[in-house]
N, C-alpha and C. Protein backbone atom coordinates (compact mmCIF):
# COMPACT_ATOMS: atom_id res chain seq x y z
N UNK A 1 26.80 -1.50 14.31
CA UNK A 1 25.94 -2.58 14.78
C UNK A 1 24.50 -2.08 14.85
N UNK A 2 23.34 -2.75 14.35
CA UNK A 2 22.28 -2.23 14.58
C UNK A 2 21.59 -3.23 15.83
N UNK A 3 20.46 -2.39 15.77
CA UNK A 3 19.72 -2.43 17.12
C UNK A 3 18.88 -4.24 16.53
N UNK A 4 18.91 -4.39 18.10
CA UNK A 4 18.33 -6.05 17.86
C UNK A 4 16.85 -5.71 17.55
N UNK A 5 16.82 -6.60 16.77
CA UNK A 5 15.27 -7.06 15.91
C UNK A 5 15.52 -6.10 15.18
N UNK A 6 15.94 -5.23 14.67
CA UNK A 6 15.76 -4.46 13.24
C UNK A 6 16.23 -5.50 11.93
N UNK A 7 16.62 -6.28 11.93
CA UNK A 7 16.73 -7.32 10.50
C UNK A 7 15.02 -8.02 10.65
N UNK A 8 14.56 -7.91 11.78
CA UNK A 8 13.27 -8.61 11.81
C UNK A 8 12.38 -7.56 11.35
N UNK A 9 12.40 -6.17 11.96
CA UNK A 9 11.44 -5.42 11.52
C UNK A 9 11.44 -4.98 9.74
N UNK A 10 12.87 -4.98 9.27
CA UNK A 10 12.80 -4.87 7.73
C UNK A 10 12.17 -5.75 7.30
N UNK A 11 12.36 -7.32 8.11
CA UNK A 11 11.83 -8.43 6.66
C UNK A 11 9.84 -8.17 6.65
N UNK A 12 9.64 -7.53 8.03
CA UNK A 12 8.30 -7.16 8.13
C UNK A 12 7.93 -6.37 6.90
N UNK A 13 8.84 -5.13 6.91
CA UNK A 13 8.50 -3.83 6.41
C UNK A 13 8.49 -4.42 4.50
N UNK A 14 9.68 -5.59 4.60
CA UNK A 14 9.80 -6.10 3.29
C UNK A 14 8.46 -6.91 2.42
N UNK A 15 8.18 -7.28 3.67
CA UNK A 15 6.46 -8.33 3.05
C UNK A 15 5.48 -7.09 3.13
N UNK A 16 5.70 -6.20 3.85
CA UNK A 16 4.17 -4.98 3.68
C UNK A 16 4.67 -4.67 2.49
N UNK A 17 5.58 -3.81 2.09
CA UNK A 17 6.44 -3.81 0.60
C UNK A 17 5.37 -4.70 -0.70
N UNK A 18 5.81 -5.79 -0.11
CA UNK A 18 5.27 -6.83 -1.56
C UNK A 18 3.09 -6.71 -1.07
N UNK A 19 2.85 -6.74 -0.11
CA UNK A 19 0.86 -6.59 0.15
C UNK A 19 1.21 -5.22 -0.81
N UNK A 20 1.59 -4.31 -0.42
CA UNK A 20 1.71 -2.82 -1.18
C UNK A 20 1.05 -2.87 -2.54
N UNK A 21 2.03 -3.87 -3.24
CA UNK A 21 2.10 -4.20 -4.41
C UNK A 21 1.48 -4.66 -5.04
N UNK A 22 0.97 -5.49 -4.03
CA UNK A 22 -0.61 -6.89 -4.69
C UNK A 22 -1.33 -6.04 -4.49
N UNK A 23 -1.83 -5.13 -3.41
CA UNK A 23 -2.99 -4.05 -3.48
C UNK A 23 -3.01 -3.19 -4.32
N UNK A 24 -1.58 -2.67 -5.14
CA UNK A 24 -1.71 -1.47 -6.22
C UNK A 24 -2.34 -2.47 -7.13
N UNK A 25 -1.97 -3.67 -8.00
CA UNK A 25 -2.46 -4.50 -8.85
C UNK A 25 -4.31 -4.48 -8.71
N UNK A 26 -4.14 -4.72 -7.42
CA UNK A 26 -5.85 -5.08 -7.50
C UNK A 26 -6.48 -4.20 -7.71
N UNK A 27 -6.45 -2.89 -7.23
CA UNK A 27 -6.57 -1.57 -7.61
C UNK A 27 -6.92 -0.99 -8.79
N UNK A 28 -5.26 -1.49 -9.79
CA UNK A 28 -5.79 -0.89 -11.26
C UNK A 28 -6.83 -2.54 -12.07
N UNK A 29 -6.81 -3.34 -11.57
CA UNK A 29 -7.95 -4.42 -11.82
C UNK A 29 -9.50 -3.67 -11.66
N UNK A 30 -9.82 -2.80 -10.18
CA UNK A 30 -10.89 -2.21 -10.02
C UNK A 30 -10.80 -1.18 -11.04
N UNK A 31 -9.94 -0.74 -11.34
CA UNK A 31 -10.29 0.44 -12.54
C UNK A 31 -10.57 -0.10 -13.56
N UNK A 32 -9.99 -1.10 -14.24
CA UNK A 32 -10.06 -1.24 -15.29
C UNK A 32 -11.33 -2.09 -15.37
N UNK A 33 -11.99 -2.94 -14.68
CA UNK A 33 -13.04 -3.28 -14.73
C UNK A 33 -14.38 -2.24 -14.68
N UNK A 34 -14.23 -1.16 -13.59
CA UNK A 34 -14.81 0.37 -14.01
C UNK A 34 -15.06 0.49 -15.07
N UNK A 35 -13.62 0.65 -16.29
CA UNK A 35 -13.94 1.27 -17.17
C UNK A 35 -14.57 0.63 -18.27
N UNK A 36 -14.48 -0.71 -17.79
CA UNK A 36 -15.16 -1.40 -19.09
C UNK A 36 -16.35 -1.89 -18.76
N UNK A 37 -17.06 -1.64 -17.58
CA UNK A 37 -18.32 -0.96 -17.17
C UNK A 37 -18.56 0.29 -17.60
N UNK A 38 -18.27 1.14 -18.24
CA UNK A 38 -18.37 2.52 -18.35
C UNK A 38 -18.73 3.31 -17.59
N UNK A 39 -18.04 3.30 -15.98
CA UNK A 39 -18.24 3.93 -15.06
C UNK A 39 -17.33 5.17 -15.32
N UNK A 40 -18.26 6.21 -14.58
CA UNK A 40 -17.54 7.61 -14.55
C UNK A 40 -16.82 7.69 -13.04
N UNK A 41 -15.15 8.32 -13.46
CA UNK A 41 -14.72 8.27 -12.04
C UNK A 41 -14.58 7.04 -11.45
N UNK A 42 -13.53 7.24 -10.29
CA UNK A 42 -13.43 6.09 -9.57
C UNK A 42 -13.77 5.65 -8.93
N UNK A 43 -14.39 4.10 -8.88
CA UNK A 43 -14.94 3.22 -8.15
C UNK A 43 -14.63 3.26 -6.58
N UNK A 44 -15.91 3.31 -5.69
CA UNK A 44 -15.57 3.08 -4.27
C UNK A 44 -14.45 1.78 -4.40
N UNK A 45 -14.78 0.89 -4.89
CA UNK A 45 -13.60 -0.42 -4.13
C UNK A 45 -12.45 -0.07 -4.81
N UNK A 46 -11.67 0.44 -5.59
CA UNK A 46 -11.11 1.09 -5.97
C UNK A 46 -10.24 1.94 -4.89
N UNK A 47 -10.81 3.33 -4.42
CA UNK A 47 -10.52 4.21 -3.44
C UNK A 47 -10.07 3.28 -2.10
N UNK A 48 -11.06 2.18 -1.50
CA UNK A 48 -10.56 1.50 -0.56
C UNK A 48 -9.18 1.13 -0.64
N UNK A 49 -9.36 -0.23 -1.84
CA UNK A 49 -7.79 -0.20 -1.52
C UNK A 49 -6.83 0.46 -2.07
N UNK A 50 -6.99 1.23 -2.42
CA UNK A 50 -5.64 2.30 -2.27
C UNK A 50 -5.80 3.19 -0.87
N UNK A 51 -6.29 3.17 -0.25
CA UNK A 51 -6.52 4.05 0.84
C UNK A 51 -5.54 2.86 1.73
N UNK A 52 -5.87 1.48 1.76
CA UNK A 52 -5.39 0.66 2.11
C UNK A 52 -4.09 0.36 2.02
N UNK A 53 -3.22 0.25 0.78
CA UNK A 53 -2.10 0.50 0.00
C UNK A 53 -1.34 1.67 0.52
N UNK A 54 -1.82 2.52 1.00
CA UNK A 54 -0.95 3.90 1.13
C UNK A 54 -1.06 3.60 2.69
N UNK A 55 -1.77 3.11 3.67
CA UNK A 55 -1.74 2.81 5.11
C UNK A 55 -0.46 1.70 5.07
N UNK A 56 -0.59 0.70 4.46
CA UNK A 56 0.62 -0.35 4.58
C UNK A 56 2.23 0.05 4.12
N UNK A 57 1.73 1.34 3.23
CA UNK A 57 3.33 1.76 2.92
C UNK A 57 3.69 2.79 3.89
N UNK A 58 2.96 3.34 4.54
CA UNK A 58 2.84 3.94 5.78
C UNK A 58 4.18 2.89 6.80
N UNK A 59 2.84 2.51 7.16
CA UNK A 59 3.19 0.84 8.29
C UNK A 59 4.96 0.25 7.93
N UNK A 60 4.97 -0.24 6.52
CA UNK A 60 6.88 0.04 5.92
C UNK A 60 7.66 0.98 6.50
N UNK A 61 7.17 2.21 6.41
CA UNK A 61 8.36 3.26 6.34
C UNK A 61 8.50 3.74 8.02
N UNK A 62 7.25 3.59 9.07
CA UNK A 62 7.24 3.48 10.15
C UNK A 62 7.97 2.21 10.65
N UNK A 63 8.13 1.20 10.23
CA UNK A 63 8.79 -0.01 10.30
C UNK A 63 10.46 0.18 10.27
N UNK A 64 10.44 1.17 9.52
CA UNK A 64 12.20 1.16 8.97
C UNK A 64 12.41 2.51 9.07
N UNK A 65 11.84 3.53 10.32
CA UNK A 65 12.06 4.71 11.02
C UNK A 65 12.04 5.50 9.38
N UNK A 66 11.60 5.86 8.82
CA UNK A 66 11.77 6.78 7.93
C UNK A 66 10.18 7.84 7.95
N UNK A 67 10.63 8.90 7.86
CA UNK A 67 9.26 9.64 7.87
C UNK A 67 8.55 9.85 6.69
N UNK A 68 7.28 9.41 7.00
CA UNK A 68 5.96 9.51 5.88
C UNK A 68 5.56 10.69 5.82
N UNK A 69 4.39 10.96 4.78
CA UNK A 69 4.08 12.02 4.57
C UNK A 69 2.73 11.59 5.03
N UNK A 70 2.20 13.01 5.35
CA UNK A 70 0.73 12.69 6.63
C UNK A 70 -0.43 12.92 5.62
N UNK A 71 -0.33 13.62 3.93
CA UNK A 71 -1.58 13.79 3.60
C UNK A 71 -2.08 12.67 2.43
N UNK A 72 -3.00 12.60 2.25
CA UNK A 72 -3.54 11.63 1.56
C UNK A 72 -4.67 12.40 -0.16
């Protein structure tokens, strides 16, 4: 038997899951618009959201007791 509200906290951990996802997308959108700017290296808005992306998959795996890794 699991603990009450844990079917609630997965479907949480399940929608940070899918933001995860839309933020990796937007991400390689900032790159690829970078590159066809001919920018060197990666774009600050870029770095954000993935900095962002890796906090929410964080937020998932804290959601569903599993341990993250602390470096970035």
């Amino acid at each position: 038997m699991s603990a009450p509200g844990t079917e609630d906290l997965e479907g949480v951990a399940d929608r940070l899951d899918d933001i995860s996802e839309q933020l990796a997308d937007l991400a390689m959108s900032a790159l690829r618009a970078a590159m066809e700017q001919g920018a060197d290296g990666r774009p600050d808005l870029e770095k954000r959201i993935t900095r962002a992306r890796r906090s929410i998959e964080k937020a998932a795996a804290l959601l569903r007791d599993r341990p993250t890794s602390t470096t970035i």
